[in-house]
C-alpha atoms as a PDB file:
ATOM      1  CA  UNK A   1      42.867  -7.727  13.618  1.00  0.00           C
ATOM      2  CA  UNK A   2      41.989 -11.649  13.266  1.00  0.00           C
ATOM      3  CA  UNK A   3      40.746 -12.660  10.193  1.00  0.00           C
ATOM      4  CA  UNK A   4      37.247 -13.944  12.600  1.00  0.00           C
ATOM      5  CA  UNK A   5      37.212 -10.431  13.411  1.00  0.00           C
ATOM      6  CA  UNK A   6      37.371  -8.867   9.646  1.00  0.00           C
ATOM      7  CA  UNK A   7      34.674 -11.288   8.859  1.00  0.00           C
ATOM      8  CA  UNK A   8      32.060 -10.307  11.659  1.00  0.00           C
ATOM      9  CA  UNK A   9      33.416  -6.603  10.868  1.00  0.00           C
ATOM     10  CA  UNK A  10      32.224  -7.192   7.656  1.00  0.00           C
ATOM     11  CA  UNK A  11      29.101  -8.652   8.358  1.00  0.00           C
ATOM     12  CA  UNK A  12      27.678  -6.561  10.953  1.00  0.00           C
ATOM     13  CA  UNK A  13      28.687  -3.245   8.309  1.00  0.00           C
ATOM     14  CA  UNK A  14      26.676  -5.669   5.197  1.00  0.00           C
ATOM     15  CA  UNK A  15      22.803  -6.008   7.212  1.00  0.00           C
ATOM     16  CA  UNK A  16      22.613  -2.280   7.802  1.00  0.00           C
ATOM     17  CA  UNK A  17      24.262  -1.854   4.176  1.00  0.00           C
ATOM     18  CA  UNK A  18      21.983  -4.688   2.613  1.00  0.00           C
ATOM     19  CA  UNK A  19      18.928  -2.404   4.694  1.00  0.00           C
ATOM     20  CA  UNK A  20      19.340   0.862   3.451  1.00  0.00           C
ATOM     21  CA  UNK A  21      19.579  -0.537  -0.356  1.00  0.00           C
ATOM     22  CA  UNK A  22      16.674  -3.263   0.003  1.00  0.00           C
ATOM     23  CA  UNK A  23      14.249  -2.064   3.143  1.00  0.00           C
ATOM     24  CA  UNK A  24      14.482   1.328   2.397  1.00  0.00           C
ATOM     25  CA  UNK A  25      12.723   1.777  -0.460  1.00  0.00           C
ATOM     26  CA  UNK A  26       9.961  -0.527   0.742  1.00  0.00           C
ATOM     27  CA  UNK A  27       9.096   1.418   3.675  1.00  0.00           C
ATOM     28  CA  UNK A  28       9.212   4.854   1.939  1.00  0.00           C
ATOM     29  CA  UNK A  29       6.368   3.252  -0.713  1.00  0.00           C
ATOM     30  CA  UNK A  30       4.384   2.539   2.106  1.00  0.00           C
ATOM     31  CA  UNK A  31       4.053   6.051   3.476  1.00  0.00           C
ATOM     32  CA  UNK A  32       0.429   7.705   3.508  1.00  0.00           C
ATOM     33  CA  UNK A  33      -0.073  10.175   0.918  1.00  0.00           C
ATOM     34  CA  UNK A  34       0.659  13.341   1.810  1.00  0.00           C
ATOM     35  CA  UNK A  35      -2.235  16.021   3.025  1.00  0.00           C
ATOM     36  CA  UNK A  36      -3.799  18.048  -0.074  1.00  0.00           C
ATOM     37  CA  UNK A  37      -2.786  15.009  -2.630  1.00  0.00           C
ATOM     38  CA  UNK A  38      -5.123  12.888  -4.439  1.00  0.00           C
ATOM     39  CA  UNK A  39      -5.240   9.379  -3.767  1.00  0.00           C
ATOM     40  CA  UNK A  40      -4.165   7.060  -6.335  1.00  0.00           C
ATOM     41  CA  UNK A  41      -6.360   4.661  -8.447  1.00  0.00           C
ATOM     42  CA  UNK A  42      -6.906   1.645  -7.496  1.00  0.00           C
ATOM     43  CA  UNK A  43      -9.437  -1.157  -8.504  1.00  0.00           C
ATOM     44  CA  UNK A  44     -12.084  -2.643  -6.182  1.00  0.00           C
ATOM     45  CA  UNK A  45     -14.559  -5.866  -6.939  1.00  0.00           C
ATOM     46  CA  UNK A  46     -17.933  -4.791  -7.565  1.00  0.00           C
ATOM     47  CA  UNK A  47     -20.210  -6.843  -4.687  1.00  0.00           C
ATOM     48  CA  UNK A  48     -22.127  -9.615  -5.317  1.00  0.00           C
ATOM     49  CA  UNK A  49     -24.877  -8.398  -3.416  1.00  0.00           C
ATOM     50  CA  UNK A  50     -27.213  -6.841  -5.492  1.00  0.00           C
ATOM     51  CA  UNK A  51     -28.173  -4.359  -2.275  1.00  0.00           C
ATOM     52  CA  UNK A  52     -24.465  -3.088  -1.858  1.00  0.00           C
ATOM     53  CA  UNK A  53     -24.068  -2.987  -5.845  1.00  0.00           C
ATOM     54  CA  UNK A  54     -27.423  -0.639  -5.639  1.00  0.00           C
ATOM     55  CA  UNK A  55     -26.087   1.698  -2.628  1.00  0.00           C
ATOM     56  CA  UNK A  56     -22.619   2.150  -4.395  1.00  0.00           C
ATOM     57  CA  UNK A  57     -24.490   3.139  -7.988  1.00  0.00           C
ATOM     58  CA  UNK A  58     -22.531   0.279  -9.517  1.00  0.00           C
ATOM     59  CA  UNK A  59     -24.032  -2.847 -11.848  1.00  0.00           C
ATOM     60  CA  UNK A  60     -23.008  -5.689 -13.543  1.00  0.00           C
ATOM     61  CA  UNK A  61     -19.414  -7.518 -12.236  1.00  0.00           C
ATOM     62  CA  UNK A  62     -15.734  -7.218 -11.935  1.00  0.00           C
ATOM     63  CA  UNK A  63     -14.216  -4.338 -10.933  1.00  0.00           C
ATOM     64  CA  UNK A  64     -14.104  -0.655 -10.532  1.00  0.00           C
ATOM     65  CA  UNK A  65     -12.688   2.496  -9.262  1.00  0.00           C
ATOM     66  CA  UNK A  66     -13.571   4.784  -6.473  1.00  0.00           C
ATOM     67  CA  UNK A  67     -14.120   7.847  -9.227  1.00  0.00           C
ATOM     68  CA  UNK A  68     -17.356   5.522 -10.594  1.00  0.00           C
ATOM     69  CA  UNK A  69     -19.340   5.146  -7.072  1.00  0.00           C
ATOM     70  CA  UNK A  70     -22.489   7.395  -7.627  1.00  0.00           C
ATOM     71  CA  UNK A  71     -22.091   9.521  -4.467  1.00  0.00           C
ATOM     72  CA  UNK A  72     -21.643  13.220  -3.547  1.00  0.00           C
ATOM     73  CA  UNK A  73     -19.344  12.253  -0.996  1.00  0.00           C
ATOM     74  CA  UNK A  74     -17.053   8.925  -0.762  1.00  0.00           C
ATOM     75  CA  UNK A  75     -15.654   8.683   2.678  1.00  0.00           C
ATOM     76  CA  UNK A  76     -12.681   5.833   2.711  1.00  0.00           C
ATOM     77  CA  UNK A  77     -11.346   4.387   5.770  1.00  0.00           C
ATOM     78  CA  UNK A  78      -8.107   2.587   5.487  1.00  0.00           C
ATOM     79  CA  UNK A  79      -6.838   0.083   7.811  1.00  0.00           C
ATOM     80  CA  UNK A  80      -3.541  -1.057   7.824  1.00  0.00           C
ATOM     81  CA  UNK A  81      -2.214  -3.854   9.798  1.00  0.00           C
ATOM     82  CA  UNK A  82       1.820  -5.141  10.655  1.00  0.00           C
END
């Protein structure tokens, strides 16, 4: 085997190598939550709008959770775009 050879050898076994270590991980933290879990906390800005602030139950400014909307019901719809 060339030396050329050993080096593309080497590189072509490194990206799916240097994948699996870095990519991996990534892409397995981007998975939906599973059906029956909770969705995790996050913080969202409170609206400007004094209208939107009233139909969320929400006042004053910066942020807030989902859990603090004064609802029976919150329906979320996620988009997600690549």
């Amino acid at each position: 085997m060339t030396k050329r050879m050993k080096g593309l050898l080497i590189l072509f076994l490194f990206i799916p190598a240097w994948f699996v270590l870095v990519g991996y991980p990534t892409l397995a933290a981007s998975k939906p939550p599973e059906q029956g879990t909770f969705l995790p906390q996050f913080q969202l800005v409170v609206p400007d709008d004094s209208e939107a602030q009233g139909y969320l139950g929400l006042s004053g400014s910066g942020e807030f959770t989902v859990s603090e909307i004064n609802a029976p019901v919150v329906v979320i719809q996620i988009f997600s775009r690549y």
